[in-house]
Every structure is written in C-alpha cells, then in structure tokens.
Protein backbone atom coordinates (compact mmCIF):
# COMPACT_ATOMS: atom_id res chain seq x y z
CA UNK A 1 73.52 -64.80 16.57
CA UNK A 2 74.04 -67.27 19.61
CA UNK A 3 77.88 -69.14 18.98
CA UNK A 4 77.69 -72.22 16.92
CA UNK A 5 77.83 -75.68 18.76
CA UNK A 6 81.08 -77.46 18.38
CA UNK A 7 82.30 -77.82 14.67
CA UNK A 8 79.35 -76.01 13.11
CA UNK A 9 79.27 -73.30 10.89
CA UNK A 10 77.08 -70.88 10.04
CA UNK A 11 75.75 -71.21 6.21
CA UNK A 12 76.87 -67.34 5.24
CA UNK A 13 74.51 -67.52 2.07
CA UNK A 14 71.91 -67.77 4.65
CA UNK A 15 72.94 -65.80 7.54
CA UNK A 16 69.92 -65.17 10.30
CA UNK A 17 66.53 -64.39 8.47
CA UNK A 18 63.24 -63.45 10.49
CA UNK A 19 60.54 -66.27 9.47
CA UNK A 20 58.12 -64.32 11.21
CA UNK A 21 55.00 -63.74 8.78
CA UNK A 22 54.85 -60.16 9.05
CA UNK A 23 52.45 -58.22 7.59
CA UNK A 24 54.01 -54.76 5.74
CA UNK A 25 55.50 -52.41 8.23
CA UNK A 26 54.97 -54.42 11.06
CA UNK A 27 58.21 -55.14 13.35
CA UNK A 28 59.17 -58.31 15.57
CA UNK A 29 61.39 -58.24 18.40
CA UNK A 30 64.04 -60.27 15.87
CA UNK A 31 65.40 -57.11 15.02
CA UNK A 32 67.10 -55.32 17.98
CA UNK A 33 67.27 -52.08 16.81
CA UNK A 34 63.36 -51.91 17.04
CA UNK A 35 61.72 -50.63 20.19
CA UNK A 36 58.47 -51.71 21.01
CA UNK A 37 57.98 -54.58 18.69
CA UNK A 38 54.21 -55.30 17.57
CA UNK A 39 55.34 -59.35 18.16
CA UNK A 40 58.16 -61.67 19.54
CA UNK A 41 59.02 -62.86 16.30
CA UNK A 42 61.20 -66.17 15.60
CA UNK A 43 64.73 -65.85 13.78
CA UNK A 44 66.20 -68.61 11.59
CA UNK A 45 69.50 -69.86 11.19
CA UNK A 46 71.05 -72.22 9.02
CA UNK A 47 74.28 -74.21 10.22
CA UNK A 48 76.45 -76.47 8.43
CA UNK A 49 78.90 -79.32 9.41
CA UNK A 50 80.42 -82.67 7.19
CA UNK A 51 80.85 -85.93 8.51
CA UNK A 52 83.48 -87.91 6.92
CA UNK A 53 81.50 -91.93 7.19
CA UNK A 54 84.08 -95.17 6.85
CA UNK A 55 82.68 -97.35 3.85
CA UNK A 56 83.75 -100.39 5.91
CA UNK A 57 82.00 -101.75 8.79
CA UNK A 58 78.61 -101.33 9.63
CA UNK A 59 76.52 -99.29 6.67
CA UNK A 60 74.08 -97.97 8.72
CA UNK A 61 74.47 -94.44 10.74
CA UNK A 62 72.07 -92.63 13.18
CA UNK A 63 72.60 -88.55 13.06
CA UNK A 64 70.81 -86.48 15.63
CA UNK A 65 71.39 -83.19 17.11
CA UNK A 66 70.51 -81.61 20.71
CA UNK A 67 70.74 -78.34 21.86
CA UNK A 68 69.85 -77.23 25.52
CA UNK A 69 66.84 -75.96 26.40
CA UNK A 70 63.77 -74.87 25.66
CA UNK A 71 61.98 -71.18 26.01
CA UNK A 72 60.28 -71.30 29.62
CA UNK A 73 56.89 -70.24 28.25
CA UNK A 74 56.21 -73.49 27.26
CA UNK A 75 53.37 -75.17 28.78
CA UNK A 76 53.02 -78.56 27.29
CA UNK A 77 56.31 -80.47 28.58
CA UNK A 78 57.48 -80.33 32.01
CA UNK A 79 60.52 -78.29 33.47
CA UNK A 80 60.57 -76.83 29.50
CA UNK A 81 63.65 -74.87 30.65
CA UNK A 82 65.32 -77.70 32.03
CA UNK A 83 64.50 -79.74 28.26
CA UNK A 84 66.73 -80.24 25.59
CA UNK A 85 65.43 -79.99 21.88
CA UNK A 86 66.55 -83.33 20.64
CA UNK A 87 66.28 -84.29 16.96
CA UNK A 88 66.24 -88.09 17.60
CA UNK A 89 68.95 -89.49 14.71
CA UNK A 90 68.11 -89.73 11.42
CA UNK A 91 68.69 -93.13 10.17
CA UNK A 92 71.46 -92.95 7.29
CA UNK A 93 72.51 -95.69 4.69
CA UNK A 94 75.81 -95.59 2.82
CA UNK A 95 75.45 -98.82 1.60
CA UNK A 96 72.51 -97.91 -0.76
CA UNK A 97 73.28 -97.67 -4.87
CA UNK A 98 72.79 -95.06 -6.23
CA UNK A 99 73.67 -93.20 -2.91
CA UNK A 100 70.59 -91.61 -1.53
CA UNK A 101 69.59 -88.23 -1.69
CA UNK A 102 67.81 -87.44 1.80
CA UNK A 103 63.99 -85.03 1.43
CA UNK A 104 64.88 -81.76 1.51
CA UNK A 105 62.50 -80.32 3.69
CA UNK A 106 60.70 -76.92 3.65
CA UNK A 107 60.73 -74.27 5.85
CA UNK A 108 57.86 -74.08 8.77
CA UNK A 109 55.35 -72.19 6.58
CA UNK A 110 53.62 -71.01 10.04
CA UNK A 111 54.94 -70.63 13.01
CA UNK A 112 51.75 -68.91 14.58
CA UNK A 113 48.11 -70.16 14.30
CA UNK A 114 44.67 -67.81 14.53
CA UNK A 115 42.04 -69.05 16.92
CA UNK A 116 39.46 -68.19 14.72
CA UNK A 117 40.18 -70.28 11.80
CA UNK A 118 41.44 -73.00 10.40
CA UNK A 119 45.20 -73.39 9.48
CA UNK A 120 47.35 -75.08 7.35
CA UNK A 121 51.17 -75.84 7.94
CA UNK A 122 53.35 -77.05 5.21
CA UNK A 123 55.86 -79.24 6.64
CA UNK A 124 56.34 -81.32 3.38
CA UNK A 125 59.79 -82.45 2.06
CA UNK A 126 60.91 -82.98 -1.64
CA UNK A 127 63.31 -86.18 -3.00
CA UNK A 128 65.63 -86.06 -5.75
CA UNK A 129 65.52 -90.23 -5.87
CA UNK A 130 61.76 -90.08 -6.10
CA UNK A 131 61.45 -91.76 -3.42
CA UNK A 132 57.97 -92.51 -1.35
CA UNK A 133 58.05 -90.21 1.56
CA UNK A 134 55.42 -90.91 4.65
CA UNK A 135 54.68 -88.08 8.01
CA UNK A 136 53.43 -88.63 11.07
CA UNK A 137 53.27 -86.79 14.62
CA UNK A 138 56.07 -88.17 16.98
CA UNK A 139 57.19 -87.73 20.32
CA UNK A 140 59.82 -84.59 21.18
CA UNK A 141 62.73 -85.95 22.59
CA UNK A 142 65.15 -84.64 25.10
CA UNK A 143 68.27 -86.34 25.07
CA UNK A 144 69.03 -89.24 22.98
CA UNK A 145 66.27 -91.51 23.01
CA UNK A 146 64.67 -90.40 25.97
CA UNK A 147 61.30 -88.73 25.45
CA UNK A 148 59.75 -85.17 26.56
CA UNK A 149 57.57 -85.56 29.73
CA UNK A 150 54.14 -83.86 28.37
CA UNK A 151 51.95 -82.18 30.82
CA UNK A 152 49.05 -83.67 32.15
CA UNK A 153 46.18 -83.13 28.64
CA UNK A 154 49.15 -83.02 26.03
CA UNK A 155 50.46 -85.70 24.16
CA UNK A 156 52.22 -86.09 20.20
CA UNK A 157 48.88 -86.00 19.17
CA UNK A 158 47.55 -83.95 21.05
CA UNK A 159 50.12 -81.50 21.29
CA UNK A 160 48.06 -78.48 21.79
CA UNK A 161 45.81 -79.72 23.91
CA UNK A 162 41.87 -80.49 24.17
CA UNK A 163 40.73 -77.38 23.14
CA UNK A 164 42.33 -77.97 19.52
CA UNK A 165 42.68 -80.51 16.94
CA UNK A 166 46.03 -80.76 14.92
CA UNK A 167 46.34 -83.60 12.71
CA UNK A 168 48.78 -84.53 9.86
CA UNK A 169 48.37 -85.89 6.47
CA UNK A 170 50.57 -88.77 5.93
CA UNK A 171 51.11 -88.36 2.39
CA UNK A 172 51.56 -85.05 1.82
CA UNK A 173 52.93 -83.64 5.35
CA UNK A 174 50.36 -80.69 5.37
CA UNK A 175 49.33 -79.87 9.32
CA UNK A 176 45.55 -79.01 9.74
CA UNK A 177 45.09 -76.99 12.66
CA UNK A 178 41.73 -75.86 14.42
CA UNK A 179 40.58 -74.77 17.47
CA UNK A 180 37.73 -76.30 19.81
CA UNK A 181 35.34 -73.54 20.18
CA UNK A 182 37.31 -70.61 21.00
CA UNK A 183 40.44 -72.12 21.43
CA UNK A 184 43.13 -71.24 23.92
CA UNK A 185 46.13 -69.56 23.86
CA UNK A 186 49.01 -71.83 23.77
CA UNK A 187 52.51 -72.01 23.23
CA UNK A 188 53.80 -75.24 22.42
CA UNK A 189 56.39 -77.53 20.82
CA UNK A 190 55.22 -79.79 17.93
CA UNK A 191 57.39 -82.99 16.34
CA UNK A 192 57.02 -84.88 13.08
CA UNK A 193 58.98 -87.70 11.81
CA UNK A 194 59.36 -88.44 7.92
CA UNK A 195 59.74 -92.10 6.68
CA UNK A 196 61.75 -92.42 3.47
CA UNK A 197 61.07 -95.33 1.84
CA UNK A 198 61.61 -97.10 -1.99
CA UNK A 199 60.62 -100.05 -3.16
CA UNK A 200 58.81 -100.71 0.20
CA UNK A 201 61.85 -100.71 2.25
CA UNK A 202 62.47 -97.84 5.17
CA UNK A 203 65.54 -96.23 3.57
CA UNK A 204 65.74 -93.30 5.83
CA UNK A 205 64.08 -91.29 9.03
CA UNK A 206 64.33 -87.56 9.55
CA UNK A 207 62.58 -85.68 12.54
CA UNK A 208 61.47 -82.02 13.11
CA UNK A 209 60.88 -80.41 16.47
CA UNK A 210 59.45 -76.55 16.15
CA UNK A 211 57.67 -74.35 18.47
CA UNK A 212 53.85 -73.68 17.64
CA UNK A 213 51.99 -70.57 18.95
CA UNK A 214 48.05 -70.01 18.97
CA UNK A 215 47.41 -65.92 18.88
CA UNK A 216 43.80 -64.34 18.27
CA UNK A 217 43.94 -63.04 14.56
CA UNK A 218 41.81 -59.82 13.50
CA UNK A 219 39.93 -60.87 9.90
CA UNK A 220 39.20 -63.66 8.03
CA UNK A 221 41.55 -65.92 6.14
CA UNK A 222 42.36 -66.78 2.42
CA UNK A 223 39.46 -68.92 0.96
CA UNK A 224 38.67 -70.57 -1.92
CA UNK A 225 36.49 -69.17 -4.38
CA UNK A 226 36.45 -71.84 -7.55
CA UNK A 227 38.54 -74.06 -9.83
CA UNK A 228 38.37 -75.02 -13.40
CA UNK A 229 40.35 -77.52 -15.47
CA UNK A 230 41.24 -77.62 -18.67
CA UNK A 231 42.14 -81.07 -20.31
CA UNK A 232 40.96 -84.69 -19.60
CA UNK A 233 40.86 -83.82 -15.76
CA UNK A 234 37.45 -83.44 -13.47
CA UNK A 235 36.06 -82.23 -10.38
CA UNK A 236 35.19 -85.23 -8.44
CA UNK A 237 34.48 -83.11 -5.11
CA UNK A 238 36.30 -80.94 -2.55
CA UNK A 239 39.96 -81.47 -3.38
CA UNK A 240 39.23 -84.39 -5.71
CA UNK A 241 40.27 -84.45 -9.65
CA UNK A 242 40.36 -87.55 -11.74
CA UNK A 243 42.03 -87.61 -15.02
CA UNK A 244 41.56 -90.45 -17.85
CA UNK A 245 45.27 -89.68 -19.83
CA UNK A 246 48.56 -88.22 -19.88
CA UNK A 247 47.66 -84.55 -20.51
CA UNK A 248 48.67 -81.08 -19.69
CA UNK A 249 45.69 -79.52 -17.57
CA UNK A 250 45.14 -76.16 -17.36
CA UNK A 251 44.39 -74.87 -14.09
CA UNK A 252 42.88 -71.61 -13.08
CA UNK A 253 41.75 -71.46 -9.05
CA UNK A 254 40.40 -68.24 -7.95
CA UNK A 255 40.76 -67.00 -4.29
CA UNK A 256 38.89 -64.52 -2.27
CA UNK A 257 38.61 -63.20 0.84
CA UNK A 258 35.51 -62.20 3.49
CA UNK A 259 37.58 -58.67 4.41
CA UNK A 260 37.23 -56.63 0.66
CA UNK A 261 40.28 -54.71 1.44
CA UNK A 262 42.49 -57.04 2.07
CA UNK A 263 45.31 -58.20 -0.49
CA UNK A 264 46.02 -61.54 -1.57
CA UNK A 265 48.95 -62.94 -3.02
CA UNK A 266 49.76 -66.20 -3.93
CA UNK A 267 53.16 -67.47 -1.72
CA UNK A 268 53.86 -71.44 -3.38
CA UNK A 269 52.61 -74.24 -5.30
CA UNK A 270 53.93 -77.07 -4.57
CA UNK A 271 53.41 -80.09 -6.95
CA UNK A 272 54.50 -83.90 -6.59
CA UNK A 273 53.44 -83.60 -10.33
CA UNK A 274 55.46 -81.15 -13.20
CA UNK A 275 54.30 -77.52 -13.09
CA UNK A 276 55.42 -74.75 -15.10
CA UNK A 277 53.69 -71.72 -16.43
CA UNK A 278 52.81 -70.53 -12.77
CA UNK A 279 51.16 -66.70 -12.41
CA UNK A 280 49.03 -64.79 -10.55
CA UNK A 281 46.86 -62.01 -10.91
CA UNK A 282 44.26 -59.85 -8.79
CA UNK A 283 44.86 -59.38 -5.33
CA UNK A 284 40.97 -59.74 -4.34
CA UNK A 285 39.60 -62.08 -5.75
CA UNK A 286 43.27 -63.69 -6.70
CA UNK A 287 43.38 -65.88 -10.15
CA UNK A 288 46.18 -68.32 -10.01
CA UNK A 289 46.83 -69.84 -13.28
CA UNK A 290 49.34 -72.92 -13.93
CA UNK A 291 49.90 -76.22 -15.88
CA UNK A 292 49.98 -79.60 -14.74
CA UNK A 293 52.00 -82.34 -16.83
CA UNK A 294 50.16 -85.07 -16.17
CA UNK A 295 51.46 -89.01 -17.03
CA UNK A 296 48.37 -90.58 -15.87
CA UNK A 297 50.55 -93.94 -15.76
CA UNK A 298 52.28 -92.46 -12.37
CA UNK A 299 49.54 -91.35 -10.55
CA UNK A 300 49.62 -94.79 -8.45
CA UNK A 301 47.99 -94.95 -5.98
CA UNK A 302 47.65 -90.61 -6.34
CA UNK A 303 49.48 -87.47 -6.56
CA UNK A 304 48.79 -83.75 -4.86
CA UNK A 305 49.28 -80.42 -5.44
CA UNK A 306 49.26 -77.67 -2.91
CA UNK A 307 48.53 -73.97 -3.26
CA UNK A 308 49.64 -71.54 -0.10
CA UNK A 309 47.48 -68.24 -0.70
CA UNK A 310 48.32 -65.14 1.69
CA UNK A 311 46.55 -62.13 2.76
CA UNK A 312 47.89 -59.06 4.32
CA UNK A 313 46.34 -59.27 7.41
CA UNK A 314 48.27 -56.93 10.62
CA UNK A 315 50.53 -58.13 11.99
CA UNK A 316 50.61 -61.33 11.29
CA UNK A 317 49.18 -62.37 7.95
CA UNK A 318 47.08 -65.21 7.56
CA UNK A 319 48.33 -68.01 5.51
CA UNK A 320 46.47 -70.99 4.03
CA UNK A 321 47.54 -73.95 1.87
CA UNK A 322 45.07 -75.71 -0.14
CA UNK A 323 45.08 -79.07 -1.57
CA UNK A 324 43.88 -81.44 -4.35
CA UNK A 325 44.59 -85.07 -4.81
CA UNK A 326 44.83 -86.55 -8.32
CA UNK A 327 43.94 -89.89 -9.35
CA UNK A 328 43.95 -91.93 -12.85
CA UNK A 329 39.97 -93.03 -13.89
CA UNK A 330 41.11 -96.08 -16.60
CA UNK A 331 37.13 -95.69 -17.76
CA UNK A 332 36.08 -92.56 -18.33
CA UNK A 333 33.70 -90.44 -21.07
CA UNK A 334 34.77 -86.94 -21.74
CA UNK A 335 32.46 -84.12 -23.80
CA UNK A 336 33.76 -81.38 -24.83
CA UNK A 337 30.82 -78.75 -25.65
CA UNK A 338 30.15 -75.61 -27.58
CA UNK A 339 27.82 -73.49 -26.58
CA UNK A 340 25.65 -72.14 -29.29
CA UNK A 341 24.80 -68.58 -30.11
CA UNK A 342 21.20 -67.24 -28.83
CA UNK A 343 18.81 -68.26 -31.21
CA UNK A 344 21.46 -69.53 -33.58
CA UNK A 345 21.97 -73.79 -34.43
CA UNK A 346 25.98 -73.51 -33.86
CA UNK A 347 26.88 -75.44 -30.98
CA UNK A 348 28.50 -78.36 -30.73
CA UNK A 349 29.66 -81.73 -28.87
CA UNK A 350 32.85 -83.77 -29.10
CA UNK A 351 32.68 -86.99 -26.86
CA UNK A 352 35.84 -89.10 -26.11
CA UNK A 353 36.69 -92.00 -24.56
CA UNK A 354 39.31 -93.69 -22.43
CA UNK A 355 39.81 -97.37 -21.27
CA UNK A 356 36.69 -98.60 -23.01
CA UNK A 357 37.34 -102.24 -24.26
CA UNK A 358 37.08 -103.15 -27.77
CA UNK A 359 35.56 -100.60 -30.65
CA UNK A 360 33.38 -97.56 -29.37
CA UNK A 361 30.01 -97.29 -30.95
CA UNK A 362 27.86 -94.00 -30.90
CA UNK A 363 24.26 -92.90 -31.28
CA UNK A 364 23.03 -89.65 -30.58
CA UNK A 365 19.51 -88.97 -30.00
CA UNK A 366 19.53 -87.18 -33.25
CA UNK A 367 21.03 -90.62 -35.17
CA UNK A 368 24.44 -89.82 -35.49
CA UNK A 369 26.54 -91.71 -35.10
CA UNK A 370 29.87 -89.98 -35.49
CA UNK A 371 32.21 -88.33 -31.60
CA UNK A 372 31.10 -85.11 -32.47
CA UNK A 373 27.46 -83.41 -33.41
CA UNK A 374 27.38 -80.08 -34.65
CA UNK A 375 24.67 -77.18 -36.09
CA UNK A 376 22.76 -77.71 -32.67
CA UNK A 377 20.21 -75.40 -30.94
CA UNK A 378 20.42 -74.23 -27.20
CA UNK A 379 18.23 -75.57 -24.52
C-alpha cells in the first residue's frame, strides 16, 4: 500500500481489501499479480490514529483529514489532479454526558453504477447513543474550508451531471441513482455530510467524499417480486407498512430477476428496528425470511428497514437495496381469516382492534356478535 500520512497506522485486522463488486472469477487491476484485468478495481484501506483532547478549555473540536490529489480522470471538478480530497472536520464534543458515540458508518456498498438501471447506494451510518442521524449531498472540499471548483453542468447535487439524477434520502442515507435516457459515462467524485443530532440539538457532523463511476452493465438487476407480513403489520403501498402494536412481524420478501440464470443472494438487512432470525433461500426467485421486533411506541415519526439483494452478473454484479418505511396506525381493524375447505363450512374470521375508544361492539351480518365467526362457507 501507499505510506501512511504522518502518525497513522495501518489497522492490521484490516489490511488492504478490494471493494470492487466482482462477480466470481472476475479480476480487477487491485491485484498486481493479475495481467489483463477485466476492470480497474478500487482497494480499501483502513488507517488508525488517537488524539489525546484537553478536558479544559474550549469543548468543542473540528477533525478533518486531506490527502493530495485526486485521479486525473475526473471530469466534474477542475484541475482534479491538482485537488486535494478534503474531509471538511467533523464537529466533536467532549463536553457531552454520557460521552458520545460518533455513527459508525458503512462501507460504500457501490462504487460503480449501470446505465441501464436504477441503483441504490447504501451510505447509511449506525449510533450506539440512538441518536437521530440526518444526510444530505454537500460540497467536496479541497483544503480546509475551501470548496472543489465543479465544472461547468456539475454541482453537489448534481454531481453527475444532466444526464443523471442522484438524490439522497435524508433519513435513511440510501443514494438513488438513475440515468437520463441513456446516460453517460462518467467518472466522478460524490460528498455527503451526516448531521448527528439528540434531543434536537446538532451534536456532531461527519463527511464522506468517494469516487462514483457510471459503466454500461450487461443484464437486468435484482427486483422485487412480493412481500408478506405476518403480525399486526400491513401493506399500505410501495415501501409502506403500518402496524397498530408492539409485535414481532414476520417477514418473507421474495426476489427475482428478468435474466433466469442468474443467481441471487441476499448481501444485508439493515434495520433501525430489532431483527433476528435472518435467512435466505433460492437463488432465483430468492425468499428472504426475517423478524421484526416491533415497539409500535418508537416508531415516531417512522422507522426503515433496508434489504441489499445481489445477482451475479459479469463482471461487476448488480446490487440493489430496497426499502420500507414503518409507521404506528393508533386506529386500526385487523381480521385474521381462515379459508374454508371446498365445499366444506370451516372457515373462519377473527377481527381485532387497536386504539378504538371506549368498549368495541360487533355485529356480523350473520348476528353475531362475538371477534370471531366460525363454520362459514366460501364465496
């Protein structure tokens, strides 16, 4: 690896790993013993350093690092190879108690993006503190405060130009990326910032600056195929699922995929919610089956949960990260039904309620007047 900058060290748990999202057997240029490379390929390291902060004095610290420059193929900054990559300093608070525990973030789940679908980036963090965590799209910096020049039809926003749209979710830090027609071929630099806040008050700032490359992908990404949810929890539409009480819900989401031979696997789920009881099986369609412990008294204003589905696509495989938000419904009706038999008077309806003021009354169209109704026909 390059030397390490001043008094870092390299993390030797971690040593240099190749992030590249190679497909089997394919090679990137990371490795030098490989001739003829099917791709560049991007290698991570991980460095460490400790800062020894006074606890007199001023309590609040900026931390930043820069490292000069940038790869020359880079087309939406000026003079790229004459720009520092500048993480702008994180905002740090000693005088907090407890002490806070900054978002560990996770890695870049792409670094490359197909022009003929849409991707999505995982770029969200985690807190121990439970603290409320907030993303944007910033500026790239170049040395201290002083911002990146961007080319003439780039901008933070914008930072792969008009023929693509890249935006960010703010509460869950998932990138959406999609091309403008056919898209274009770019290779650019991208930069977030994440707002750490609790009890309403900015408690911390962290920034990310990563390269981002568009490439024209053979195939057809990951999609999804259905969900179902067992428990108090419903569909409500696309990536919407209301719940009525603290429950376990059993979730089963099935994925497929346009190209029959390719396999799917499932890479994450990521949860701001407990999880447990994760597993997959298939490979196409792909069943991913989990748990969700669900205290409906937390879910102000709403949680997520993420799923990140890959296929095996050469060389690079496609990757896609699907979402659903979660929201408490304090007045809600529930049935839970039994099917009955064909031609048989064995099915069955349990109705119950949540949030309904004062005593629940019930009256079936048969006269009952009981939750559940049973010894019914079909139809």
């Amino acid at each position: 690896p390059f030397p390490a900058p001043g008094n870092w060290a390299y993390d030797p748990a971690f040593g240099a790993v190749d992030i590249t999202p190679l497909c089997p057997n394919a090679t990137s240029a990371c490795d030098p013993t490989i001739q003829n490379p099917d791709i560049a390929g991007t290698v991570a390291f991980r460095m460490r350093r400790t800062f020894n902060l006074p606890s007199t004095g001023c309590p609040t610290f900026y931390m930043g690092y820069n490292s000069c420059c940038r790869p020359s193929s880079i087309t939406n900054i000026d003079n790229p190879a004459g720009t520092s990559m500048n993480l702008k300093g994180s905002l740090v608070d000693i005088s907090l108690s407890p002490c806070n525990s900054g978002p560990i973030t996770t890695p870049v789940s792409q670094i490359y993006v197909c022009t003929n679908s849409i991707t999505y980036i995982d770029l969200s963090s985690t807190d121990s503190d439970g603290d409320s965590l907030v993303y944007a799209l910033d500026t790239c910096y170049d040395a201290g405060t002083v911002p990146v020049s961007y080319t003439m039809g780039y901008d933070p926003t914008s930072p792969l130009g008009s023929n693509w749209i890249l935006e960010m979710d703010s509460l869950t830090g998932i990138v959406a990326v999609e091309a403008i027609g056919s898209g274009s071929t770019e290779d650019e630099v991208v930069c977030t910032r994440t707002d750490e806040y609790r009890n309403g008050v900015l408690i911390g700032t962290y920034y990310r600056d990563f390269r981002l490359q568009t490439i024209n992908c053979m195939g057809s990404p990951p999609d999804l195929l259905d969900i179902q949810i067992a428990g108090s929890g419903q569909l409500n539409g696309p990536g919407q699922i209301s719940i009525c009480a603290s429950d376990t819900l059993g979730i089963t989401v099935r994925f497929t995929d346009l190209d029959s031979l390719d396999i799917l696997s499932l890479d994450t789920v990521f949860s701001e919610i407990p999880v447990q009881n994760i597993q997959g099986t298939g490979t196409n369609h792909l069943a991913v089956d989990f748990d969700l412990i669900v205290d409906a008294t937390n879910l102000s204003p709403s949680k997520s949960f993420q799923i990140s589905i890959q296929d095996n696509t050469c060389p690079i495989v496609r990757n896609q990260v699907f979402e659903w938000e979660l929201t408490f419904d304090s007045l809600c009706v529930l049935g839970q039904v039994t099917n009955a038999a064909c031609g048989q008077n064995d099915g069955a309806i349990t109705v119950s309620t949540f949030g309904l003021p004062g005593p629940v009354t019930y009256l079936w169209s048969t006269g009952a007047t009981t939750p559940s109704i049973t010894n019914l026909m079909g139809g």
